[in-house]
C-alpha atoms as a PDB file:
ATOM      1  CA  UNK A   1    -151.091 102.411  20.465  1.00  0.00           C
ATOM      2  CA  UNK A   2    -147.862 104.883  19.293  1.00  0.00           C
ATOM      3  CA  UNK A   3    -145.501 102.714  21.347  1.00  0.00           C
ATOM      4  CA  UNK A   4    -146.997  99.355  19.971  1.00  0.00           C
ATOM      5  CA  UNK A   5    -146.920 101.268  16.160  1.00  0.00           C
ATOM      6  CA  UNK A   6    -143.035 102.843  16.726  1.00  0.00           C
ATOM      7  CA  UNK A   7    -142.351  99.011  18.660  1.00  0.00           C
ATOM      8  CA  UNK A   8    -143.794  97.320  15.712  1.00  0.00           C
ATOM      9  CA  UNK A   9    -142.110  99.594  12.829  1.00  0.00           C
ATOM     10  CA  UNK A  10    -138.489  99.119  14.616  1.00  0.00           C
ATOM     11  CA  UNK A  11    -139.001  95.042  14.642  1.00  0.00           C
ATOM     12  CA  UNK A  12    -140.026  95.357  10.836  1.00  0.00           C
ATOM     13  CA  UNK A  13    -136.701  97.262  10.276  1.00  0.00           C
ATOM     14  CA  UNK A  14    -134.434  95.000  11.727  1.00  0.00           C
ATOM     15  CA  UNK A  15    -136.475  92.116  10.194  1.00  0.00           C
ATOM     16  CA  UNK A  16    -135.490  94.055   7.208  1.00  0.00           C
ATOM     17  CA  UNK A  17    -131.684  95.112   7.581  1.00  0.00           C
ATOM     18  CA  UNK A  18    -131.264  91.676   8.873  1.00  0.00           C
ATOM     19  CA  UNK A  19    -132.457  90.012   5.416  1.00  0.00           C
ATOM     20  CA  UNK A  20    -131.036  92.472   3.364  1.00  0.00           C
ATOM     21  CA  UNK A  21    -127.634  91.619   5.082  1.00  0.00           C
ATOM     22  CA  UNK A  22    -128.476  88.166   5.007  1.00  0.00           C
ATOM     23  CA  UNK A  23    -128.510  88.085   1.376  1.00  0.00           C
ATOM     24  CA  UNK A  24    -125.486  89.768   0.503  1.00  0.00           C
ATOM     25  CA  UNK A  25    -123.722  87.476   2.302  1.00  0.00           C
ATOM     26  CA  UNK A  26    -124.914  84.609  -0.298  1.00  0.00           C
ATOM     27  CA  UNK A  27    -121.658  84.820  -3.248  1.00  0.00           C
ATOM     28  CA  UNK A  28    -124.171  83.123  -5.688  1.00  0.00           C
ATOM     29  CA  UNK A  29    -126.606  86.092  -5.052  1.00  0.00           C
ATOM     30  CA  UNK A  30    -122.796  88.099  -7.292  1.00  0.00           C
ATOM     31  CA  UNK A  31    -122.387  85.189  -9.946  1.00  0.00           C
ATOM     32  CA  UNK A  32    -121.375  86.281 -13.013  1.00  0.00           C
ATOM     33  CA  UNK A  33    -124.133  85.265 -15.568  1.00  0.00           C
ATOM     34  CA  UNK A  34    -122.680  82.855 -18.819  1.00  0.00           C
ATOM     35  CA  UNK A  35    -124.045  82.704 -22.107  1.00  0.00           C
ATOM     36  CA  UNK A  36    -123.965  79.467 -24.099  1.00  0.00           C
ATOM     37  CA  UNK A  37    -120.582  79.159 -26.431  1.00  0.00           C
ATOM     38  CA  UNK A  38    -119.614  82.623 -25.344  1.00  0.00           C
ATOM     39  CA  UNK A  39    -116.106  82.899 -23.222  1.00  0.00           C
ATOM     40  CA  UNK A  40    -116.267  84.448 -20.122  1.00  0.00           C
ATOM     41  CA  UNK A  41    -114.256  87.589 -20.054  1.00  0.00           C
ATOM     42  CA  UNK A  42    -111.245  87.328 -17.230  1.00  0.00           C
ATOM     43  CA  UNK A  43    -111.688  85.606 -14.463  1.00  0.00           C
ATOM     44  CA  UNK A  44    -108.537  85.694 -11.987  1.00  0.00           C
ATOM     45  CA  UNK A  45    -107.733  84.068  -8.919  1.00  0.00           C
ATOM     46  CA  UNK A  46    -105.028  85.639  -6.867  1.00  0.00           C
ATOM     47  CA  UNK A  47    -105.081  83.865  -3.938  1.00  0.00           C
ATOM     48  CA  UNK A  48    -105.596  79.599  -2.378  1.00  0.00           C
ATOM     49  CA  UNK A  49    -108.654  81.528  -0.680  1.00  0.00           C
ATOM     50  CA  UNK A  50    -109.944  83.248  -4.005  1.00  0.00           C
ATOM     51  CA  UNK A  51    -113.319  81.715  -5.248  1.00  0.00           C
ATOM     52  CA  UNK A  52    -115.669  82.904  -8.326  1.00  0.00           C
ATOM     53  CA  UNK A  53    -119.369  82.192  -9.379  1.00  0.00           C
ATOM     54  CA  UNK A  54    -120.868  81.509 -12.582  1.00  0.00           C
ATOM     55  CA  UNK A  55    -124.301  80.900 -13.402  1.00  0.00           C
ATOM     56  CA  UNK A  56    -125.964  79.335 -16.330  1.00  0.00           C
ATOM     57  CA  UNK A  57    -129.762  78.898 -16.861  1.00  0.00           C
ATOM     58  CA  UNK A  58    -130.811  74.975 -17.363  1.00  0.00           C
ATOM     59  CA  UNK A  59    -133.782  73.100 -18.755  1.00  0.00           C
ATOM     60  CA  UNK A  60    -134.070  69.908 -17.229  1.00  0.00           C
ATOM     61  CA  UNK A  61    -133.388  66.557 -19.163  1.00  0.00           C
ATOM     62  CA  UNK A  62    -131.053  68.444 -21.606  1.00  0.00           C
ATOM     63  CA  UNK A  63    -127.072  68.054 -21.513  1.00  0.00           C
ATOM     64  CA  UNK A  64    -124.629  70.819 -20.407  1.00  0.00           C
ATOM     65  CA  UNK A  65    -120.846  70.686 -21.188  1.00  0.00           C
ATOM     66  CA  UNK A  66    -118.906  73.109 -18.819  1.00  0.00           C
ATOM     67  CA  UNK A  67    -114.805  73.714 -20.302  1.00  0.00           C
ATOM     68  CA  UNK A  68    -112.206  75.378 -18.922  1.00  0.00           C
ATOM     69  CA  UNK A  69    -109.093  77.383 -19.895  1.00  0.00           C
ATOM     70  CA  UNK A  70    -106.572  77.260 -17.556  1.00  0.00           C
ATOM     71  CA  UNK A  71    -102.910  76.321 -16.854  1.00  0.00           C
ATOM     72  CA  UNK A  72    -103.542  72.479 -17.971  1.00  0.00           C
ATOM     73  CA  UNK A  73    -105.247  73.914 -21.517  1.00  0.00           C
ATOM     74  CA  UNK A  74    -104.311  72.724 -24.856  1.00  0.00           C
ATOM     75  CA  UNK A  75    -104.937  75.981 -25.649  1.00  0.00           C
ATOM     76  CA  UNK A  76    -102.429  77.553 -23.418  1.00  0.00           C
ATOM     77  CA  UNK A  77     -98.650  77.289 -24.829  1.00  0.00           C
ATOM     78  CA  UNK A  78     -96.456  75.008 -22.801  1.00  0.00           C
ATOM     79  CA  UNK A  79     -98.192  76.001 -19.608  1.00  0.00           C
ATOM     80  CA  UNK A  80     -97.603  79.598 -19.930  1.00  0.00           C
ATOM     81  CA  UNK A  81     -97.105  81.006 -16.466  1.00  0.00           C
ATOM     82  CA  UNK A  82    -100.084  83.428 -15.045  1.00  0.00           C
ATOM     83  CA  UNK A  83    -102.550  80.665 -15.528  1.00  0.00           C
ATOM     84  CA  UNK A  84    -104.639  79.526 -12.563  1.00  0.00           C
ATOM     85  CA  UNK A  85    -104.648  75.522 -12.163  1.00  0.00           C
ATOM     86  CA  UNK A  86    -108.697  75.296 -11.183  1.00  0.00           C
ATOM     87  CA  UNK A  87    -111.229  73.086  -9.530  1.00  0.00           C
ATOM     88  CA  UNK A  88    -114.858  73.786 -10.394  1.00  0.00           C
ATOM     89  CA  UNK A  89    -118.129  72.294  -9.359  1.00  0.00           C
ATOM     90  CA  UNK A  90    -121.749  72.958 -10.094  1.00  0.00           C
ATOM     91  CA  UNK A  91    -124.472  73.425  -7.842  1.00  0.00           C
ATOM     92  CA  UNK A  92    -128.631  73.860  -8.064  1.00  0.00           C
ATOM     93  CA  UNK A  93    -130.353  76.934  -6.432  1.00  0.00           C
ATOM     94  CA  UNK A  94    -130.929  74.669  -3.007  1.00  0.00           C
ATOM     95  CA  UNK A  95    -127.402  73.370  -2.980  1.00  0.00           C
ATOM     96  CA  UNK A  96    -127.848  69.454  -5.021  1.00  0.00           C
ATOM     97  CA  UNK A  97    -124.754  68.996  -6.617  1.00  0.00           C
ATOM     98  CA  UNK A  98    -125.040  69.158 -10.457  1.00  0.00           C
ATOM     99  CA  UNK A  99    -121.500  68.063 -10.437  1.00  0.00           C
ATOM    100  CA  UNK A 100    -117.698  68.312  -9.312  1.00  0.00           C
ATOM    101  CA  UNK A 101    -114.776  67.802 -10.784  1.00  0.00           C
ATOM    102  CA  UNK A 102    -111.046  68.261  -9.564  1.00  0.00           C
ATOM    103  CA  UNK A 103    -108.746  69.507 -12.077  1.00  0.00           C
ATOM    104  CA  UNK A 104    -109.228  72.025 -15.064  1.00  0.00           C
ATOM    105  CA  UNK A 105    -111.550  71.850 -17.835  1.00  0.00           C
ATOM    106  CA  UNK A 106    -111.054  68.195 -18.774  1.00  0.00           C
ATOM    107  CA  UNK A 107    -109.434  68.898 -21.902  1.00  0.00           C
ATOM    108  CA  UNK A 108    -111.421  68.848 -25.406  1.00  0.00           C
ATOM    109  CA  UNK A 109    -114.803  66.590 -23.644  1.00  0.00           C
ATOM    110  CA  UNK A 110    -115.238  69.032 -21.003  1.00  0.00           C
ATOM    111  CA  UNK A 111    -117.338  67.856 -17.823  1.00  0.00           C
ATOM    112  CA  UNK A 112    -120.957  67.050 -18.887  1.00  0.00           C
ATOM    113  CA  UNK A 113    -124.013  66.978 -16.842  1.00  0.00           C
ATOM    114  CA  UNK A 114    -127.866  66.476 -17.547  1.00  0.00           C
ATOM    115  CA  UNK A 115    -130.058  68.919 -15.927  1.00  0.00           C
ATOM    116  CA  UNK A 116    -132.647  67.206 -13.481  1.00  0.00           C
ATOM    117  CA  UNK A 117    -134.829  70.153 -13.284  1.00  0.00           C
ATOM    118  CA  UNK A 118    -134.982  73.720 -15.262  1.00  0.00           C
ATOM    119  CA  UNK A 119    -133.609  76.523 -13.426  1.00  0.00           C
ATOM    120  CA  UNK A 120    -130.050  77.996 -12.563  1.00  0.00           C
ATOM    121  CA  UNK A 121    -127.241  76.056 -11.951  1.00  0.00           C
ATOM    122  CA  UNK A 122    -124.374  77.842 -10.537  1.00  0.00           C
ATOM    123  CA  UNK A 123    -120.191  77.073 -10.689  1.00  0.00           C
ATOM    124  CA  UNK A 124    -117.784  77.560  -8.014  1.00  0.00           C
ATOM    125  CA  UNK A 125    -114.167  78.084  -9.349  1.00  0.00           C
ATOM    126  CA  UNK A 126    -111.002  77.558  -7.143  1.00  0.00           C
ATOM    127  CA  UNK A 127    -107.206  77.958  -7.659  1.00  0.00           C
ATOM    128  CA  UNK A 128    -105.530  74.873  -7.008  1.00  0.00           C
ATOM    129  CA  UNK A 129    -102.925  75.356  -4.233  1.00  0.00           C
ATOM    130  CA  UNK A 130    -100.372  77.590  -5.247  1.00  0.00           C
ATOM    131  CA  UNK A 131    -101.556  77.634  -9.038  1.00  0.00           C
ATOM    132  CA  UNK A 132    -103.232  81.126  -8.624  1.00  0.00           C
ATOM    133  CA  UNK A 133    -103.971  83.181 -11.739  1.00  0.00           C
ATOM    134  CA  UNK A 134    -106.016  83.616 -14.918  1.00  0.00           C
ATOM    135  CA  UNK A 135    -108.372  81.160 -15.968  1.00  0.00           C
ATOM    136  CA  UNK A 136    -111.584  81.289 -18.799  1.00  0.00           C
ATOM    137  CA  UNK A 137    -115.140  79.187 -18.454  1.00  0.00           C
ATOM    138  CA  UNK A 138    -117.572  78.691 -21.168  1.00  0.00           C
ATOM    139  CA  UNK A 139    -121.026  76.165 -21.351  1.00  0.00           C
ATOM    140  CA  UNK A 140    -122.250  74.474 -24.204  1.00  0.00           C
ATOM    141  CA  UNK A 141    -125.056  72.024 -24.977  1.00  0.00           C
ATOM    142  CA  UNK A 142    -123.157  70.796 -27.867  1.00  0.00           C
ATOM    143  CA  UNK A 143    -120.436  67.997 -27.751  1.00  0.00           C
ATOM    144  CA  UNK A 144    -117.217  70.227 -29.113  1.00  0.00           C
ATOM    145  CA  UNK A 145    -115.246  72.469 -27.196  1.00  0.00           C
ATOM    146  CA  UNK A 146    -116.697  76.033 -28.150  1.00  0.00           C
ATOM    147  CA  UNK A 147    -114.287  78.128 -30.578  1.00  0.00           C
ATOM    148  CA  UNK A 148    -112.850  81.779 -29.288  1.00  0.00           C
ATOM    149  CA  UNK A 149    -110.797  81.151 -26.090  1.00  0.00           C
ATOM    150  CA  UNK A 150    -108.650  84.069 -27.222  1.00  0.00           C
ATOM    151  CA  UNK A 151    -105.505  84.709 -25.580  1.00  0.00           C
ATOM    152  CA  UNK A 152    -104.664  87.612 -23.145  1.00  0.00           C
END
């Protein structure tokens, strides 16, 4: 009976470690959480290889604008050097595709997509090759491009 007990609490353990490792292996699980018409703080990527996560909550049927302030920006003066050159796409907790884009922040429309079901909806950003850097994301349910995207 101590063998089966010990046997028993060592299989729960690694059954344990196992999931715990599991799950910090998921980037979405480290997503940085936006708020609507709020600009992210910095968000950098360094390398081709870097990638960041964003998450913003949905309610399904309503409309979500997603901008970007990058390299390709109105906003940024005569393609300022430092600025990434991004690609970003939007995904649902089980992996649907909300949608993708390549290219920035589609300039003052923004990429727009309805939500098919309420939950969290999260956004990969990548450098395009060789256009590594600084880059800002924001979400809106409104049609305008949110005001604020300060500077660095």
């Amino acid at each position: 009976m101590k063998k089966t007990m010990k046997l028993l609490g060592v299989i729960a353990f690694v059954v344990i470690i196992g999931f715990s490792m599991t799950a910090c292996d998921d980037p979405k699980l480290q997503a940085t959480q936006l708020t609507a018409n709020i600009w992210s703080a910095d968000g950098n990527l360094p390398s081709n290889s870097s990638v960041k996560w964003y998450k913003l909550n949905v309610v399904d049927g309503f409309t979500y604008r997603v901008f970007i302030k990058d390299y390709w920006s109105d906003s940024v003066g005569v393609h300022e050097t430092g600025w990434a050159s991004i690609n970003h796409a939007a995904e649902y907790e089980n992996g649907d595709i909300a949608y993708a884009t390549t290219g920035s922040g589609m300039g003052a429309t923004g990429v727009a997509f309805t939500a098919n079901r309420t939950g969290e909806v999260y956004i990969k950003v990548t450098p395009i090759t060789n256009l590594r850097g600084k880059f800002r994301i924001v979400y809106t349910t409104s049609t305008t491009r949110p005001i604020g995207e300060s500077t660095y």
